[in-house]
C-alpha atoms as a PDB file:
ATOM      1  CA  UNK A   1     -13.836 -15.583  12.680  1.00  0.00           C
ATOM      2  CA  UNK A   2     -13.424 -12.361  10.619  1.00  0.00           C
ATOM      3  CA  UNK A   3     -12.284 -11.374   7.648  1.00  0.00           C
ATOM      4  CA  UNK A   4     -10.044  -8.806   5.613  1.00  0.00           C
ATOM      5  CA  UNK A   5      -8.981  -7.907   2.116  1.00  0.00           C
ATOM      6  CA  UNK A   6      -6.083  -7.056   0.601  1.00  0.00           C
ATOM      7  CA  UNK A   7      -6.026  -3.760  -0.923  1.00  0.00           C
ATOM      8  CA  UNK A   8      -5.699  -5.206  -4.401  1.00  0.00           C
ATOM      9  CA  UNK A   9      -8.483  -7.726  -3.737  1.00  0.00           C
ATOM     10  CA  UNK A  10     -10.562  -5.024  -2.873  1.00  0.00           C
ATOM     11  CA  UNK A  11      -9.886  -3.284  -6.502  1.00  0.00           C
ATOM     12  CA  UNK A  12     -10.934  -6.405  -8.156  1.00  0.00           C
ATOM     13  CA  UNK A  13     -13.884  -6.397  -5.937  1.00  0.00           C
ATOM     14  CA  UNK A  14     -15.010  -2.948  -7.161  1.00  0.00           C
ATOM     15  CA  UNK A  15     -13.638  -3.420 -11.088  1.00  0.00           C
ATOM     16  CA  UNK A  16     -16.056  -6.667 -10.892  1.00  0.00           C
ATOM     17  CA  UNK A  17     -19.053  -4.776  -9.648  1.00  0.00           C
ATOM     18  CA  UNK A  18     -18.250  -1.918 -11.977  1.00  0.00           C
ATOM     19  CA  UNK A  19     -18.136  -4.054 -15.012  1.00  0.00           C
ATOM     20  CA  UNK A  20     -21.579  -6.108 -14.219  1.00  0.00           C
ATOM     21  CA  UNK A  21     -23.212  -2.786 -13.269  1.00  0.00           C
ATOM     22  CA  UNK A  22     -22.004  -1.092 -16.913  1.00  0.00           C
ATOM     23  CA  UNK A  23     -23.587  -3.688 -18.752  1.00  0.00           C
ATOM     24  CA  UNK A  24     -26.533  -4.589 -17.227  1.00  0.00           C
ATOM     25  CA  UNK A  25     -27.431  -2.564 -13.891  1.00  0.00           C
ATOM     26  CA  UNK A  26     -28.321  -4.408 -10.595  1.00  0.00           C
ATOM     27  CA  UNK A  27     -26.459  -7.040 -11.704  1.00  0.00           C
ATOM     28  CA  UNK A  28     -23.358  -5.474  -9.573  1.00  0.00           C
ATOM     29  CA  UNK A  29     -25.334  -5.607  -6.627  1.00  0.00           C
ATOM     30  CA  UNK A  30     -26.067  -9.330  -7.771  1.00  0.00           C
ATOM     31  CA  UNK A  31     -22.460 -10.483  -8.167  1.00  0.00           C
ATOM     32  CA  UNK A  32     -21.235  -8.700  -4.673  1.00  0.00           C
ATOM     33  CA  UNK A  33     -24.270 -10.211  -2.976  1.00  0.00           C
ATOM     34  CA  UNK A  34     -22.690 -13.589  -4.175  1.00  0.00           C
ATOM     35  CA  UNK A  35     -18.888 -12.688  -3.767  1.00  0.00           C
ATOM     36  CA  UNK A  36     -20.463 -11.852   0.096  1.00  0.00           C
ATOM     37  CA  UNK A  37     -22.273 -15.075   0.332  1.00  0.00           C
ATOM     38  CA  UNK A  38     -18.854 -16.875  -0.633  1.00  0.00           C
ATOM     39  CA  UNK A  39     -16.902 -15.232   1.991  1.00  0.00           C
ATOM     40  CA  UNK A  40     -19.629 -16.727   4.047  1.00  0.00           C
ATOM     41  CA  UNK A  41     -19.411 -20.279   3.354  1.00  0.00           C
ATOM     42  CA  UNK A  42     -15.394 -19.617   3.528  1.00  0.00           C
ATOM     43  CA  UNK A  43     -15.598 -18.253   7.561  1.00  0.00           C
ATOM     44  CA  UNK A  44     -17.713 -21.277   8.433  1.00  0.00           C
ATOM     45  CA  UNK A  45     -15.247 -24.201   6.879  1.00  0.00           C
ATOM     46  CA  UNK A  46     -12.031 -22.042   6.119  1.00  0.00           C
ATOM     47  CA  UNK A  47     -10.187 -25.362   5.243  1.00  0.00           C
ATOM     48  CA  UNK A  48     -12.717 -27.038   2.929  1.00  0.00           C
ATOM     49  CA  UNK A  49     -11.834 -25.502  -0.260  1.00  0.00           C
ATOM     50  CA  UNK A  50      -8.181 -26.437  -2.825  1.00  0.00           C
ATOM     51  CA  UNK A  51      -5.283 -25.570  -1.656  1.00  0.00           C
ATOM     52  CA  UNK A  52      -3.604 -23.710  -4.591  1.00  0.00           C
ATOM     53  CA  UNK A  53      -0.152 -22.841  -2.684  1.00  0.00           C
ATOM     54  CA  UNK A  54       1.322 -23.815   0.411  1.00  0.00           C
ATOM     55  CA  UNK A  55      -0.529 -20.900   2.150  1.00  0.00           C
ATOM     56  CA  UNK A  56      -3.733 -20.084  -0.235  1.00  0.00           C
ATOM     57  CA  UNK A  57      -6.975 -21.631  -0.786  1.00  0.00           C
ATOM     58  CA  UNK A  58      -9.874 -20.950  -3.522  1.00  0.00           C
ATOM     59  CA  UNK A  59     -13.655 -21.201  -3.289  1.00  0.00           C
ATOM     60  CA  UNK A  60     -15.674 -20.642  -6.702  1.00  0.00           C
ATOM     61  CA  UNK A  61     -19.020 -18.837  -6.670  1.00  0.00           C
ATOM     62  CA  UNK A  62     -21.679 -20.349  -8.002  1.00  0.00           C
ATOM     63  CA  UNK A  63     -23.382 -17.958 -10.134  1.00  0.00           C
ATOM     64  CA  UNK A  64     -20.081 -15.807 -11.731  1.00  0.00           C
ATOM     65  CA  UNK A  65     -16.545 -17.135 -12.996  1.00  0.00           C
ATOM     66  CA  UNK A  66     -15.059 -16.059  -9.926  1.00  0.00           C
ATOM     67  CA  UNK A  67     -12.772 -17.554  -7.461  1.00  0.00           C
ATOM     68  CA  UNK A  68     -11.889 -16.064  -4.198  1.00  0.00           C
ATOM     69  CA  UNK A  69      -8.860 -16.690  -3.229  1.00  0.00           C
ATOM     70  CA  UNK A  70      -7.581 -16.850   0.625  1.00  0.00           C
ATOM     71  CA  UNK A  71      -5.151 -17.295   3.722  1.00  0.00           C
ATOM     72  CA  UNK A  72      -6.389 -18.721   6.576  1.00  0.00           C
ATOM     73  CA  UNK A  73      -4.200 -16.738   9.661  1.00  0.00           C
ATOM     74  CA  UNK A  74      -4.831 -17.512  13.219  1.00  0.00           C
ATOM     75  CA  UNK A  75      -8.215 -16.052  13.743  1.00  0.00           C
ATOM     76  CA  UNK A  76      -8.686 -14.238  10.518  1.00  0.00           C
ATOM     77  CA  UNK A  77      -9.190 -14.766   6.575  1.00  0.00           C
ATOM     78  CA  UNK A  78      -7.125 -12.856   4.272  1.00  0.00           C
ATOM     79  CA  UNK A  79      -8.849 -12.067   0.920  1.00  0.00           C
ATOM     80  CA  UNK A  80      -5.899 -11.983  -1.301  1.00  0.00           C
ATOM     81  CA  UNK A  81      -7.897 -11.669  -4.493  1.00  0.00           C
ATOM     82  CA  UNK A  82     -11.403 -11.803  -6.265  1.00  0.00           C
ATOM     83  CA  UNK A  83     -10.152 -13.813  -9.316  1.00  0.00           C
ATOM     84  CA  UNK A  84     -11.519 -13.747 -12.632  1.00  0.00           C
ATOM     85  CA  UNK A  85     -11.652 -17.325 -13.668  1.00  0.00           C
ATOM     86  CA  UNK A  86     -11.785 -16.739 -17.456  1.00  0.00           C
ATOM     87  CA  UNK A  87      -8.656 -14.114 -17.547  1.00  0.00           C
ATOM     88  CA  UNK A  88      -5.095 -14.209 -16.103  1.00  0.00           C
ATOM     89  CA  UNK A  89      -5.557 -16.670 -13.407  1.00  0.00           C
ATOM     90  CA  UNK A  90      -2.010 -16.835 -11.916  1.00  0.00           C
ATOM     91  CA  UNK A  91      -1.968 -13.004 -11.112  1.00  0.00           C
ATOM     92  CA  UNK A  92      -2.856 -13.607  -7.460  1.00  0.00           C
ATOM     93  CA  UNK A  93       0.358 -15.225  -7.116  1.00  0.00           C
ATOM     94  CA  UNK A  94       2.184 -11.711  -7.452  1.00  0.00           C
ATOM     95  CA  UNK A  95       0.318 -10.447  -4.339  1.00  0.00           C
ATOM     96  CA  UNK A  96       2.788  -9.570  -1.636  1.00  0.00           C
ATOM     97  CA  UNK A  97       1.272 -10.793   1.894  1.00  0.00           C
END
């Protein structure tokens, strides 16, 4: 199975590294080594995690308040956003698909 992001997942993704790497560098690398690891553990049991809408699941890291949140599609995992657990939680919802 492979996976994709949605252009404003990918934003997050980059904002997220930004922001570790600003305050304390190489830990950017560290949090998209785990955001990577996630994705992992998401294209070997795609259905395992919460559904959080009819058509979206979550996985939470387990080093950073994060939570990736996805569509399974046919053969594919969307990567509708790299969620911020702490801030604004609902914005994913706004995501057009």
């Amino acid at each position: 199975m492979k996976f994709s992001f949605h252009p404003l997942a990918i934003k997050e993704l980059i904002d997220s590294i930004d922001y570790y790497e600003d305050n304390n560098p190489g830990l950017g690398l560290e949090f998209f080594k785990e955001v990577y690891t996630t994705i992992q553990r998401i294209l070997q049991f795609p259905n395992a995690w919460s559904k959080i809408s009819q058509n979206c699941r979550r996985c939470i890291t387990q080093r950073f308040p994060y939570g990736i949140i996805y569509r399974v599609k046919e053969k594919e995992i969307l990567i509708v956003s790299i969620m911020q657990l702490n801030q604004k939680p609902k914005n994913w919802d706004k995501v057009k698909l």
